[in-house]
C-alpha atoms as a PDB file:
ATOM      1  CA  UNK A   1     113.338  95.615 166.126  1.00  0.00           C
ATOM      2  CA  UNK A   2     114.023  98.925 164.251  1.00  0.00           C
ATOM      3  CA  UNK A   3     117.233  99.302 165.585  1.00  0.00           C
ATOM      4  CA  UNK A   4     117.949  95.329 164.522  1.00  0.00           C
ATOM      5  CA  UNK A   5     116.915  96.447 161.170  1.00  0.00           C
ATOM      6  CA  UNK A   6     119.035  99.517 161.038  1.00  0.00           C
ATOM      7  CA  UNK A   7     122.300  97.311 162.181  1.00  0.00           C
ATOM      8  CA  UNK A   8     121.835  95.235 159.282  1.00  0.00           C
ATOM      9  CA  UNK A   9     121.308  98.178 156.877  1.00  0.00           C
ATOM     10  CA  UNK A  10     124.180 100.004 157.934  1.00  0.00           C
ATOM     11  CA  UNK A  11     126.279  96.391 157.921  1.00  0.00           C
ATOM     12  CA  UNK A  12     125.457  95.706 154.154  1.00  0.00           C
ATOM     13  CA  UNK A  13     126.912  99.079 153.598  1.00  0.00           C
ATOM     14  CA  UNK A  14     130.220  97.872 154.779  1.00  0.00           C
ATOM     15  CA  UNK A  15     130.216  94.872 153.064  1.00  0.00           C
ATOM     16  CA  UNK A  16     129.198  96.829 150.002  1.00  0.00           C
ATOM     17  CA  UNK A  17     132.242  99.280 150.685  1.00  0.00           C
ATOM     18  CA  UNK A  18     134.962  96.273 150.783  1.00  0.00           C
ATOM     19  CA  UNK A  19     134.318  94.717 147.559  1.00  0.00           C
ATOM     20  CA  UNK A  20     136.566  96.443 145.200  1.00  0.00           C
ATOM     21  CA  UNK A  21     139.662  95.464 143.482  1.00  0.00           C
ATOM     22  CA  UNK A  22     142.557  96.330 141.297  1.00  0.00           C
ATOM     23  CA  UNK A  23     141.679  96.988 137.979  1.00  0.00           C
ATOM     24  CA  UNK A  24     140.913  99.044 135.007  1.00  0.00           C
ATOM     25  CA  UNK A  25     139.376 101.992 135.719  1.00  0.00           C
ATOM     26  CA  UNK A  26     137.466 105.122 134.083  1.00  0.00           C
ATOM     27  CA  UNK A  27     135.707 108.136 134.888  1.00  0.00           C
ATOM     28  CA  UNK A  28     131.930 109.610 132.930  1.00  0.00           C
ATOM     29  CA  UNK A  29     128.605 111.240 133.747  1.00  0.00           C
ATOM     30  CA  UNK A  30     125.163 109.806 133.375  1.00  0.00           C
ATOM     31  CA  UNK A  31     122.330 112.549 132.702  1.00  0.00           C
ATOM     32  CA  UNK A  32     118.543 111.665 132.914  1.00  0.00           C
ATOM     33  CA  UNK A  33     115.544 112.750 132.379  1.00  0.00           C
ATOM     34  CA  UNK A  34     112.474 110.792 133.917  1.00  0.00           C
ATOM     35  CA  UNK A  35     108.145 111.632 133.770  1.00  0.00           C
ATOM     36  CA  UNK A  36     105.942 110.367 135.595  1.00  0.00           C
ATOM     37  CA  UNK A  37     102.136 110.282 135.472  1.00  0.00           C
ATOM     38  CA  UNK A  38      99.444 108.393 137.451  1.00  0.00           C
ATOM     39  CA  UNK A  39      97.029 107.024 136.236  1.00  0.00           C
ATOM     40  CA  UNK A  40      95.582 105.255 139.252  1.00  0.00           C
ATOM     41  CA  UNK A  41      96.662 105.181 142.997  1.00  0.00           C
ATOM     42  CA  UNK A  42      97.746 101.777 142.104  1.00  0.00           C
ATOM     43  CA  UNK A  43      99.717 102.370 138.840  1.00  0.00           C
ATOM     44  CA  UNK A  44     101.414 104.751 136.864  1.00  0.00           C
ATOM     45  CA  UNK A  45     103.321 105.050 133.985  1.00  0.00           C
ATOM     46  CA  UNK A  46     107.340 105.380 133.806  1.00  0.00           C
ATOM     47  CA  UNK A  47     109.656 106.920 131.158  1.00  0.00           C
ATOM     48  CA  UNK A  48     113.054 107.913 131.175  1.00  0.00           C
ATOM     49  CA  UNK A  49     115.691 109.152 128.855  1.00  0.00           C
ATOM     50  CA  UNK A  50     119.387 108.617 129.908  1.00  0.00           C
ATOM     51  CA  UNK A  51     122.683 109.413 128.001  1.00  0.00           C
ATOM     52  CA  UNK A  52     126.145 108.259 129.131  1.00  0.00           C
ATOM     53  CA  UNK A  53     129.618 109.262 128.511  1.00  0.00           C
ATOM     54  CA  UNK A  54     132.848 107.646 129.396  1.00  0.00           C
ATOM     55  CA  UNK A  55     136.823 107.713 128.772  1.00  0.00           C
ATOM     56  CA  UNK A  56     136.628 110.422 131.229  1.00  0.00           C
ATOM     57  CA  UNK A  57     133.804 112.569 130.096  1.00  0.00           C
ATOM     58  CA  UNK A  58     135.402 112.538 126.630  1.00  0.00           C
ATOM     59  CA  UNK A  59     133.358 109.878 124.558  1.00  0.00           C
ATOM     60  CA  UNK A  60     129.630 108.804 124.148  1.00  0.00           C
ATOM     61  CA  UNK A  61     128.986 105.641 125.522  1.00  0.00           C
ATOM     62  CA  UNK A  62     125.324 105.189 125.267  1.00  0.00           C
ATOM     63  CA  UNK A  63     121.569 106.401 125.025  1.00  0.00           C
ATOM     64  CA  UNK A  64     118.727 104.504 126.684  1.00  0.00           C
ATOM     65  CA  UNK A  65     115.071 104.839 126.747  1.00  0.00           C
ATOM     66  CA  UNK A  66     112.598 103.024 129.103  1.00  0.00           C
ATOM     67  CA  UNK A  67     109.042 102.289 128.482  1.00  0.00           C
ATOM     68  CA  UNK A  68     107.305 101.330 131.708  1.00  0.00           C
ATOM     69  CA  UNK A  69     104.632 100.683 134.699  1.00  0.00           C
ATOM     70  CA  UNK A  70     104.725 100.948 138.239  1.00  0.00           C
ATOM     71  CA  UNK A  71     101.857  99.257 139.963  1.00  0.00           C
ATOM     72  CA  UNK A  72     101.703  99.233 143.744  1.00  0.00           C
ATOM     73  CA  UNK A  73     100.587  96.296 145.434  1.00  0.00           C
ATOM     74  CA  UNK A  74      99.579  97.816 148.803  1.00  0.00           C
ATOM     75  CA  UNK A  75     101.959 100.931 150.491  1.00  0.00           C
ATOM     76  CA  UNK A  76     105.123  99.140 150.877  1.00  0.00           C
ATOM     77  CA  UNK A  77     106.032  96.689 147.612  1.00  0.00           C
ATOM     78  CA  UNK A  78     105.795  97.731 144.296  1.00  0.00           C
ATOM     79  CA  UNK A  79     105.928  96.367 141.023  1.00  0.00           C
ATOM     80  CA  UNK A  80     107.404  97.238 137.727  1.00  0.00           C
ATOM     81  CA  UNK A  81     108.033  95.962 134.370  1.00  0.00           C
ATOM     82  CA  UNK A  82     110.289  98.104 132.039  1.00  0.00           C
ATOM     83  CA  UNK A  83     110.982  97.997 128.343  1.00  0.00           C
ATOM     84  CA  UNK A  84     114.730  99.206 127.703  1.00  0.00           C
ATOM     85  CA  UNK A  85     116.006 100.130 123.842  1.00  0.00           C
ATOM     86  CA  UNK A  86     120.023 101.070 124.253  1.00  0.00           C
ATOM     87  CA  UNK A  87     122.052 102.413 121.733  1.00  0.00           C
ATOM     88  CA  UNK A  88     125.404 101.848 122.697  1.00  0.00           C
ATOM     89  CA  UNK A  89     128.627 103.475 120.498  1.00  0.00           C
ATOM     90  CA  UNK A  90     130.925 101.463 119.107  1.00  0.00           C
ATOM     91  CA  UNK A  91     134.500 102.240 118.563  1.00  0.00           C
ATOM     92  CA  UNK A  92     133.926 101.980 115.040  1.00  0.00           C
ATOM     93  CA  UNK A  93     131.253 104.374 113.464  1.00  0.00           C
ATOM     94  CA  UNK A  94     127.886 103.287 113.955  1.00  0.00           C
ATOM     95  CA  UNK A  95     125.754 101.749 117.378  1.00  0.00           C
ATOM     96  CA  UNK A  96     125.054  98.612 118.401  1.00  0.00           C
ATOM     97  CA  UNK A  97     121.190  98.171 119.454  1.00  0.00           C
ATOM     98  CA  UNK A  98     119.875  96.350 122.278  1.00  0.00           C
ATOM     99  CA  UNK A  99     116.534  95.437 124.131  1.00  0.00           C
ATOM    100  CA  UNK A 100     116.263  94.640 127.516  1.00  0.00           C
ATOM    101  CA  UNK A 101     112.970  93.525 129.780  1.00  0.00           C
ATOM    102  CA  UNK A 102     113.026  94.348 133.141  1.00  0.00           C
ATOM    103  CA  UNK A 103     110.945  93.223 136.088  1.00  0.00           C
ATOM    104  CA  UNK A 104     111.387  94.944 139.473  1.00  0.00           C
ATOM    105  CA  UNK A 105     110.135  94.187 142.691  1.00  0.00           C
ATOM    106  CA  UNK A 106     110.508  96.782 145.493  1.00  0.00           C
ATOM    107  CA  UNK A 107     109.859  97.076 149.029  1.00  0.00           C
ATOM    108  CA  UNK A 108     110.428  99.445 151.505  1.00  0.00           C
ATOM    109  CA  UNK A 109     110.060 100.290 155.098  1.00  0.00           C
ATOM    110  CA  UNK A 110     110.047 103.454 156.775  1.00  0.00           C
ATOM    111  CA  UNK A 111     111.689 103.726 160.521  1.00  0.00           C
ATOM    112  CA  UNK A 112     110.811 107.449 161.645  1.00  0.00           C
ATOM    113  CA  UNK A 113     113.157 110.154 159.174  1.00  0.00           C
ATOM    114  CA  UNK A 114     114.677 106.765 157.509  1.00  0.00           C
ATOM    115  CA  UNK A 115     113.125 104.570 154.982  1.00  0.00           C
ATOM    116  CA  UNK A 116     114.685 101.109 153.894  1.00  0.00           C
ATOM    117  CA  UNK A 117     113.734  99.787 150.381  1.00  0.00           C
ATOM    118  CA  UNK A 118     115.240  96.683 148.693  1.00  0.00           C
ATOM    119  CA  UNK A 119     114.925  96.240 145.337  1.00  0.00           C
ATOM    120  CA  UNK A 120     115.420  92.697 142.895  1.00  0.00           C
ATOM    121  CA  UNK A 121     115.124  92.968 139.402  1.00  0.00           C
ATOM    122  CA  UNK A 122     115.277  90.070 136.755  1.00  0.00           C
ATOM    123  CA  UNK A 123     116.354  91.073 133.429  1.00  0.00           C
ATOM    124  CA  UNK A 124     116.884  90.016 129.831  1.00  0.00           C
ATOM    125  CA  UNK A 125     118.717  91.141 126.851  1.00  0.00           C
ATOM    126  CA  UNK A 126     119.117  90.907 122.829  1.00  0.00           C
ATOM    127  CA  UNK A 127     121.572  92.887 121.137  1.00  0.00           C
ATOM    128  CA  UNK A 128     122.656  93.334 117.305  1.00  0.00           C
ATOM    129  CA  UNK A 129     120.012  90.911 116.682  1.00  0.00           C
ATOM    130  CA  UNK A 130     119.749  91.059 113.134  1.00  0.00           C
ATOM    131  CA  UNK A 131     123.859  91.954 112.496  1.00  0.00           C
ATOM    132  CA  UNK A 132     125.745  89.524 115.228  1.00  0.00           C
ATOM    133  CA  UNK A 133     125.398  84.989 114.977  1.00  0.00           C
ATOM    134  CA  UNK A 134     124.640  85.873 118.960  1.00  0.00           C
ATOM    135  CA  UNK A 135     122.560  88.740 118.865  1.00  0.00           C
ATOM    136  CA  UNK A 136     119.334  86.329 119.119  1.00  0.00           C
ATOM    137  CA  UNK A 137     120.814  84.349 121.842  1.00  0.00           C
ATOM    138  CA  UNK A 138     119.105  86.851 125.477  1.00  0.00           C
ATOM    139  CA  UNK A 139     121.621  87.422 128.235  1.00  0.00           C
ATOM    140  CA  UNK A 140     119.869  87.233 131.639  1.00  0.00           C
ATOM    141  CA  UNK A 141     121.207  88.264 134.839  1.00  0.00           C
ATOM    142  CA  UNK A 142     119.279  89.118 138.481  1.00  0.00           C
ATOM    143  CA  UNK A 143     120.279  92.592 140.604  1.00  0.00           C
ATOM    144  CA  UNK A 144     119.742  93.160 144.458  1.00  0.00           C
ATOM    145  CA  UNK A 145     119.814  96.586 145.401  1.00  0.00           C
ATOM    146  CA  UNK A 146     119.664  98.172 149.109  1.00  0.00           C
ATOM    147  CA  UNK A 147     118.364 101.892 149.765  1.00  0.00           C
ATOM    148  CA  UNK A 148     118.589 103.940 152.429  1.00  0.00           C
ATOM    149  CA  UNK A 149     116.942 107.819 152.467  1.00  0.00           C
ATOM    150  CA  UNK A 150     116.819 110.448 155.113  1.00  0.00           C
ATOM    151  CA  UNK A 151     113.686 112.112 154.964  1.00  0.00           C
ATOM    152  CA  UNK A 152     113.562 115.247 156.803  1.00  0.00           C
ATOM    153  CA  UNK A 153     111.193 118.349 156.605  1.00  0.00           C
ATOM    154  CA  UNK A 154     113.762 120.378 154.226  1.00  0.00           C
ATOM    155  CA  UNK A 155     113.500 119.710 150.622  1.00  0.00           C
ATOM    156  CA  UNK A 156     117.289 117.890 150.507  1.00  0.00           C
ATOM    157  CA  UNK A 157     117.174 114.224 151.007  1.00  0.00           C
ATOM    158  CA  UNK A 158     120.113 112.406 151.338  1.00  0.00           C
ATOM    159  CA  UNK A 159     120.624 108.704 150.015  1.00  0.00           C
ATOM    160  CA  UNK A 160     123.113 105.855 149.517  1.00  0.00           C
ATOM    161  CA  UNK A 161     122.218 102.256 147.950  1.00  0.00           C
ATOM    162  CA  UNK A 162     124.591  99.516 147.270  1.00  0.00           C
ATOM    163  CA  UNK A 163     123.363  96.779 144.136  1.00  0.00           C
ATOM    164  CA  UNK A 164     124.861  93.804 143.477  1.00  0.00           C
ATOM    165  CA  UNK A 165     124.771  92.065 140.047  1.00  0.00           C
ATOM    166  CA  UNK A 166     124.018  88.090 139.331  1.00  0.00           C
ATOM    167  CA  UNK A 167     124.763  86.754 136.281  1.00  0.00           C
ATOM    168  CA  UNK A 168     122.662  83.910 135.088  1.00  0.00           C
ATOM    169  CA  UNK A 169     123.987  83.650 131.504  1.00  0.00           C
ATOM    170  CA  UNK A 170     125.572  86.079 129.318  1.00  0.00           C
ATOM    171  CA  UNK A 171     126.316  83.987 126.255  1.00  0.00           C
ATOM    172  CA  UNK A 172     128.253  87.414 124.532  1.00  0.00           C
ATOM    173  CA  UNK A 173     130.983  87.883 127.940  1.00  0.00           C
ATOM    174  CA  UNK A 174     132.996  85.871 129.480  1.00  0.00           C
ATOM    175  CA  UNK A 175     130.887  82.419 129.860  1.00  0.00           C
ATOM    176  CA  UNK A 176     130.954  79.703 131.182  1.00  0.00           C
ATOM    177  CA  UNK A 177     133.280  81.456 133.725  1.00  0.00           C
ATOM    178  CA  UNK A 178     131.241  83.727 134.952  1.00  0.00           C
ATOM    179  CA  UNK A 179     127.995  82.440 134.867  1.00  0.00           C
ATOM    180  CA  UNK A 180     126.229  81.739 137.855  1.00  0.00           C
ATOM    181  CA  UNK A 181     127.775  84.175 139.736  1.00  0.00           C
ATOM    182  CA  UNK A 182     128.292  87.359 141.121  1.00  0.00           C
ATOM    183  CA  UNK A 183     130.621  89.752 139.370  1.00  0.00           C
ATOM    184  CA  UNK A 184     129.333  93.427 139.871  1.00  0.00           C
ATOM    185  CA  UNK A 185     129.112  95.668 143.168  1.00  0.00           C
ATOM    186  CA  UNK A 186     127.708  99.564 142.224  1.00  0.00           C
ATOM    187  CA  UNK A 187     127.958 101.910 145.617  1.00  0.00           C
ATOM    188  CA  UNK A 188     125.827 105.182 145.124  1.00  0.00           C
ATOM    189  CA  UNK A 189     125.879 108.150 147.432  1.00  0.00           C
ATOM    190  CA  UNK A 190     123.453 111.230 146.489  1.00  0.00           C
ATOM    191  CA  UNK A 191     121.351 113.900 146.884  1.00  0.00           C
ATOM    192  CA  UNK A 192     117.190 114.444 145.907  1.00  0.00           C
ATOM    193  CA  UNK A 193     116.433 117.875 145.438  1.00  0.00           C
ATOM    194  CA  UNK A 194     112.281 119.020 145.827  1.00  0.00           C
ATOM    195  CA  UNK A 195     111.824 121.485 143.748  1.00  0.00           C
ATOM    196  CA  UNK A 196     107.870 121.547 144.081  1.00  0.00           C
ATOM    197  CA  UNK A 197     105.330 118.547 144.442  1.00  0.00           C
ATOM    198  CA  UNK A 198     106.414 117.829 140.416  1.00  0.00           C
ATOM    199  CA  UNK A 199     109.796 118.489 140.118  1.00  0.00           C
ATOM    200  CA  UNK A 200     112.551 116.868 141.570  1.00  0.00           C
ATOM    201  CA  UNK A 201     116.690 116.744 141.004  1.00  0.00           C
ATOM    202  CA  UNK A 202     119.023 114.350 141.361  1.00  0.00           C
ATOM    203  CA  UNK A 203     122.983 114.704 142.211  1.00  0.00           C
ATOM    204  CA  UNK A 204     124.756 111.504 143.109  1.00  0.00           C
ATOM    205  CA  UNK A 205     128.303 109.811 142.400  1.00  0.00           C
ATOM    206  CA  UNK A 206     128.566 105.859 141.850  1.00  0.00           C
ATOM    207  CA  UNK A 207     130.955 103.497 141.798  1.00  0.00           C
ATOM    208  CA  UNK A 208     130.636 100.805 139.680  1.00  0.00           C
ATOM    209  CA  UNK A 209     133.282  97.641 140.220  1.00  0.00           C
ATOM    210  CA  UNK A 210     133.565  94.164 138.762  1.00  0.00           C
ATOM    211  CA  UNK A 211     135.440  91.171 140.107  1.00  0.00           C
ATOM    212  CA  UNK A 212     134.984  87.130 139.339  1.00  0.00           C
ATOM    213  CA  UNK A 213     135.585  88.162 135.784  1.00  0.00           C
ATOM    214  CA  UNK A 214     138.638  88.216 133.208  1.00  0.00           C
ATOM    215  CA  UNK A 215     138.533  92.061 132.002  1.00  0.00           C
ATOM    216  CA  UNK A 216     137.691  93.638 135.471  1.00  0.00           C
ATOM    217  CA  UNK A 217     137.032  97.889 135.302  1.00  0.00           C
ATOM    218  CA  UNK A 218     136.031 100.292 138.033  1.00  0.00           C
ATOM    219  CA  UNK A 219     134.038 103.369 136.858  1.00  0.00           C
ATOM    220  CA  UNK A 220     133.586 106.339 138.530  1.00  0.00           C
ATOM    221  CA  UNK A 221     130.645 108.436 137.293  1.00  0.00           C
ATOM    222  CA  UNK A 222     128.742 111.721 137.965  1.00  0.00           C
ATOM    223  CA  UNK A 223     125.345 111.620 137.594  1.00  0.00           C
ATOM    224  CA  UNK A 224     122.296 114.126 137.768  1.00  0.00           C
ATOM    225  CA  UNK A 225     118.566 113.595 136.857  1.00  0.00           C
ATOM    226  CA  UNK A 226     115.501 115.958 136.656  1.00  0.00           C
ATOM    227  CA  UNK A 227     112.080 113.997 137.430  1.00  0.00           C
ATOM    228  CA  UNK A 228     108.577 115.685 136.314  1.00  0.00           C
ATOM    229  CA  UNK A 229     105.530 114.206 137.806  1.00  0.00           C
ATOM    230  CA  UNK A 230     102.238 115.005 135.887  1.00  0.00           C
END
C-alpha cells in the first residue's frame, strides 16, 4: 500500500510538470517572515509577513499579512482559518487593498523518511471596496495542493508540492469564461533549513503558470522565509 501511495505521488508530479504553456512570462522574489506560538497541543496561532517583487526583481508587487489559527484535529489533519490584508502596487501611485478569508484543510501521511500532505483551501476576496463599483462584489476560488518532504536525520529537508487553482467566480477577471474552472498550476521545489527547535529557513523556486484564461503569464520566482516558533 505505501508503495501504491508513493506511485500516485510521484505521478501527480508529472502531471503537475506538463501543464505549462506559451505565454507571458516574468521573473521576482517572495521574502517571508512567519511566528508561530502554541497555545495548546491542539492549536496555535499563525502570522506571517510576506513582500513580493516582480518585472524581474525590479518593481514592488505586493505586501501581505496573515492573521491566523491552526487547530489540529488528531496527528494527521489540520485545520486553519486565515485572515489575509494585501496591499498590492498599482502602476499608478498608490495601492490597491484587499481582504481575503482563507480556510485550509490539511492532511498528511508519513511513509518512513517521506511524508505526504494534501492540502484544500477555500478562499474569498474583496478588493478596493470602498474606491472600485466591484470592490464589494468577493471573488472565490478553491486550491488543491500536493506535498512531498524528505525527512532525514540532518537538519536539510528537501520538498516539492504542486497546487492547482479552481476558480469559482472572480467577478473582477476574465468571467464568465473562466469561471468554473481550472486556470492555475504553481510547481515548487525547495529546501527547509533547522536552525534549532525555533528557527527554521526556507529556500525554494516556484513556478507559477496559467492556462484556460485570455491574458495567460508564467512567473518564475525566488523565494526564502525565516520561521520563529515561540
Amino acid at each position: 500500500m505505501a508503495r501504491k501511495n508513493t506511485f500516485y505521488y510521484f505521478l501527480m508530479m508529472l502531471i503537475c510538470l506538463s501543464g505549462y504553456g506559451q505565454n507571458t512570462k516574468d521573473a521576482g522574489l517572495w521574502a517571508t517572515f512567519s511566528v508561530q506560538k502554541e497555545i495548546t497541543k491542539k492549536i496555535s496561532l499563525t502570522f506571517d509577513q510576506e513582500m513580493r517583487l516582480r518585472e524581474n526583481f525590479q518593481r514592488l508587487n505586493l505586501f501581505y499579512t496573515n492573521v491566523g489559527i491552526d487547530y489540529k484535529l488528531n496527528k494527521n489533519i489540520k485545520i486553519s482559518p486565515t485572515y489575509r490584508f494585501t496591499q498590492k502596487k498599482q502602476l499608478e501611485p498608490g495601492f490597491s487593498y484587499r481582504h481575503r478569508f482563507m480556510l485550509d484543510v490539511t492532511a498528511k501521511k508519513k511513509l518512513s523518511n517521506i511524508t505526504l500532505s494534501e492540502r484544500v483551501r477555500y478562499q474569498t476576496e474583496v478588493q478596493n471596496y470602498y474606491t472600485s463599483k466591484k470592490g464589494k462584489i468577493p471573488e472565490h476560488y478553491l486550491r488543491f495542493r500536493t506535498d512531498i518532504k524528505y525527512t532525514a536525520p540532518e537538519k536539510i529537508t528537501p520538498y516539492y508540492s504542486c497546487e492547482f487553482r479552481y476558480q469559482i467566480t472572480a467577478p473582477r477577471g476574465d468571467e464568465p469564461l473562466s469561471n468554473y474552472g481550472f486556470h492555475r498550476i504553481r510547481n515548487v521545489a525547495g529546501v527547509e533549513y533547522k536552525i534549532n527547535d525555533n528557527n527554521t529557513l526556507n529556500f525554494y523556486y516556484l513556478i507559477q503558470s496559467e492556462f484556460n484564461i485570455v491574458d495567460k503569464e508564467s512567473i518564475y520566482i525566488v523565494g526564502i522565509g525565516y520561521n520563529l516558533s515561540i
